[in-house]
C-alpha atoms as a PDB file:
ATOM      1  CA  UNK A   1      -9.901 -64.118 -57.509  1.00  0.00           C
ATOM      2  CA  UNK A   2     -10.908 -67.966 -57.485  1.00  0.00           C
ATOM      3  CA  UNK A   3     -11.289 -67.908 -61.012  1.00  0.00           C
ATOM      4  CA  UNK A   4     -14.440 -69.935 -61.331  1.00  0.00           C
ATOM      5  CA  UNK A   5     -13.164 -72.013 -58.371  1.00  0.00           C
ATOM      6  CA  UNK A   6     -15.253 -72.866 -55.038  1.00  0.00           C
ATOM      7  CA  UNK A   7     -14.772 -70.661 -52.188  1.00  0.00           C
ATOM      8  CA  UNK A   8     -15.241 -72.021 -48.699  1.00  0.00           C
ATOM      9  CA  UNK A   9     -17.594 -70.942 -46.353  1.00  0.00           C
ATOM     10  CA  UNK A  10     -14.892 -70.220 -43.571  1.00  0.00           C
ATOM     11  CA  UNK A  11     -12.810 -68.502 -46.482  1.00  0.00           C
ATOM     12  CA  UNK A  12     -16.064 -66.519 -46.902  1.00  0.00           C
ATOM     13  CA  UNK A  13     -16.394 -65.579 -43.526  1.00  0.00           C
ATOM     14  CA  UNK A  14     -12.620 -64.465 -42.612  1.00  0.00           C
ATOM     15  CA  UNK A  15     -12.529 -62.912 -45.722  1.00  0.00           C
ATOM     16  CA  UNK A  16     -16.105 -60.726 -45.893  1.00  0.00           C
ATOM     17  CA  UNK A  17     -16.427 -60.246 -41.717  1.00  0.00           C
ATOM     18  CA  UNK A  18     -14.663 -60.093 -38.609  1.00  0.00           C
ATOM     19  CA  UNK A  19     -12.375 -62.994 -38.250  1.00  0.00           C
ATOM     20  CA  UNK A  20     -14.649 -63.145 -34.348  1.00  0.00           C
ATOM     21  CA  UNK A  21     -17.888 -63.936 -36.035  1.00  0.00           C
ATOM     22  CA  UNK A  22     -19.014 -67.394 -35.558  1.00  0.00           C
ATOM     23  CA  UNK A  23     -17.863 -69.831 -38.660  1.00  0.00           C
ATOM     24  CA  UNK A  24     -21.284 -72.141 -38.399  1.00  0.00           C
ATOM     25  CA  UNK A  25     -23.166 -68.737 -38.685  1.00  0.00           C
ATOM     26  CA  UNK A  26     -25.888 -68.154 -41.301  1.00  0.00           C
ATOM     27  CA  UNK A  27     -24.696 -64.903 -42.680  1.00  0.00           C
ATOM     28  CA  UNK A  28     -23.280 -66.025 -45.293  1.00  0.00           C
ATOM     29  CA  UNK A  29     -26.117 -68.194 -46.449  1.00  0.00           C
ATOM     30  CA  UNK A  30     -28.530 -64.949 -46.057  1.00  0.00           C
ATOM     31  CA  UNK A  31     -26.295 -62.761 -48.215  1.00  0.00           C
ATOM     32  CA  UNK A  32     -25.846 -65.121 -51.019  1.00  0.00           C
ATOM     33  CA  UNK A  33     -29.584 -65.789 -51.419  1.00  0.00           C
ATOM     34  CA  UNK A  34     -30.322 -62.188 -51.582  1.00  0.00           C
ATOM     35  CA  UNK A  35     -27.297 -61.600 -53.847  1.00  0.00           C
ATOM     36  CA  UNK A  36     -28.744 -64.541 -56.216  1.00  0.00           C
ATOM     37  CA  UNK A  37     -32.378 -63.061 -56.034  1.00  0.00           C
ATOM     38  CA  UNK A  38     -31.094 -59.606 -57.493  1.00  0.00           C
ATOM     39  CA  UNK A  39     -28.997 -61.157 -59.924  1.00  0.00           C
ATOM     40  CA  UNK A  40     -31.803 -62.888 -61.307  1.00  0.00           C
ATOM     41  CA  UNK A  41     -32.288 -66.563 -62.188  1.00  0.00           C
ATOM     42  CA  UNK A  42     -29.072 -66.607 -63.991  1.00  0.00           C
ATOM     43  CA  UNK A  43     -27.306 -69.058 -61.619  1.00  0.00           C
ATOM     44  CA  UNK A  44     -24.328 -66.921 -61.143  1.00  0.00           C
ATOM     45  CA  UNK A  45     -23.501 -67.830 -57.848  1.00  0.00           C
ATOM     46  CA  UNK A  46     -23.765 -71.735 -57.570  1.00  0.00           C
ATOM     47  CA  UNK A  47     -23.720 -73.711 -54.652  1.00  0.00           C
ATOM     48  CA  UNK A  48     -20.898 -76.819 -54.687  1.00  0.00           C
ATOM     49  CA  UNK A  49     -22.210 -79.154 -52.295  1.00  0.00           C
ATOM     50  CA  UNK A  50     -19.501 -79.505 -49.025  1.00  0.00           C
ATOM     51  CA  UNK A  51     -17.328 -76.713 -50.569  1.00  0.00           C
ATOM     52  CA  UNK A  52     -18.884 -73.294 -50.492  1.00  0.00           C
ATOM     53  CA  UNK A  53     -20.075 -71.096 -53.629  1.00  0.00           C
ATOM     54  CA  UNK A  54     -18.341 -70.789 -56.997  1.00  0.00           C
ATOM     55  CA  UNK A  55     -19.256 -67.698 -59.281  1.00  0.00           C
ATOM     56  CA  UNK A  56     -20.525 -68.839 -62.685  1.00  0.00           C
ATOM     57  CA  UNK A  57     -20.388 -67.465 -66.138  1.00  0.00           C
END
């Protein structure tokens, strides 16, 4: 839906889990890595430094 745009990590978190779990948690961190290890080395989802993740390509 962000159309190649950078989601937040709080947008992340409402969004994916409970709106109770803890915004500073490392969950989303954790899933992303293992979502960018199956997807290969392919970059598709890319870090943007003080903004959350963007989905590439």
């Amino acid at each position: 839906q962000a159309r190649g745009a950078a989601v937040p990590h709080g947008e992340l978190v409402r969004t994916l889990w409970d709106e109770h779990l803890d915004p500073r948690t490392g969950a989303v961190r954790a899933v992303v890595s293992r979502l960018r290890r199956k997807l290969g080395d392919g970059g598709t989802i890319a870090p943007d430094t003080g903004d959350g993740y963007r989905l590439c390509g």
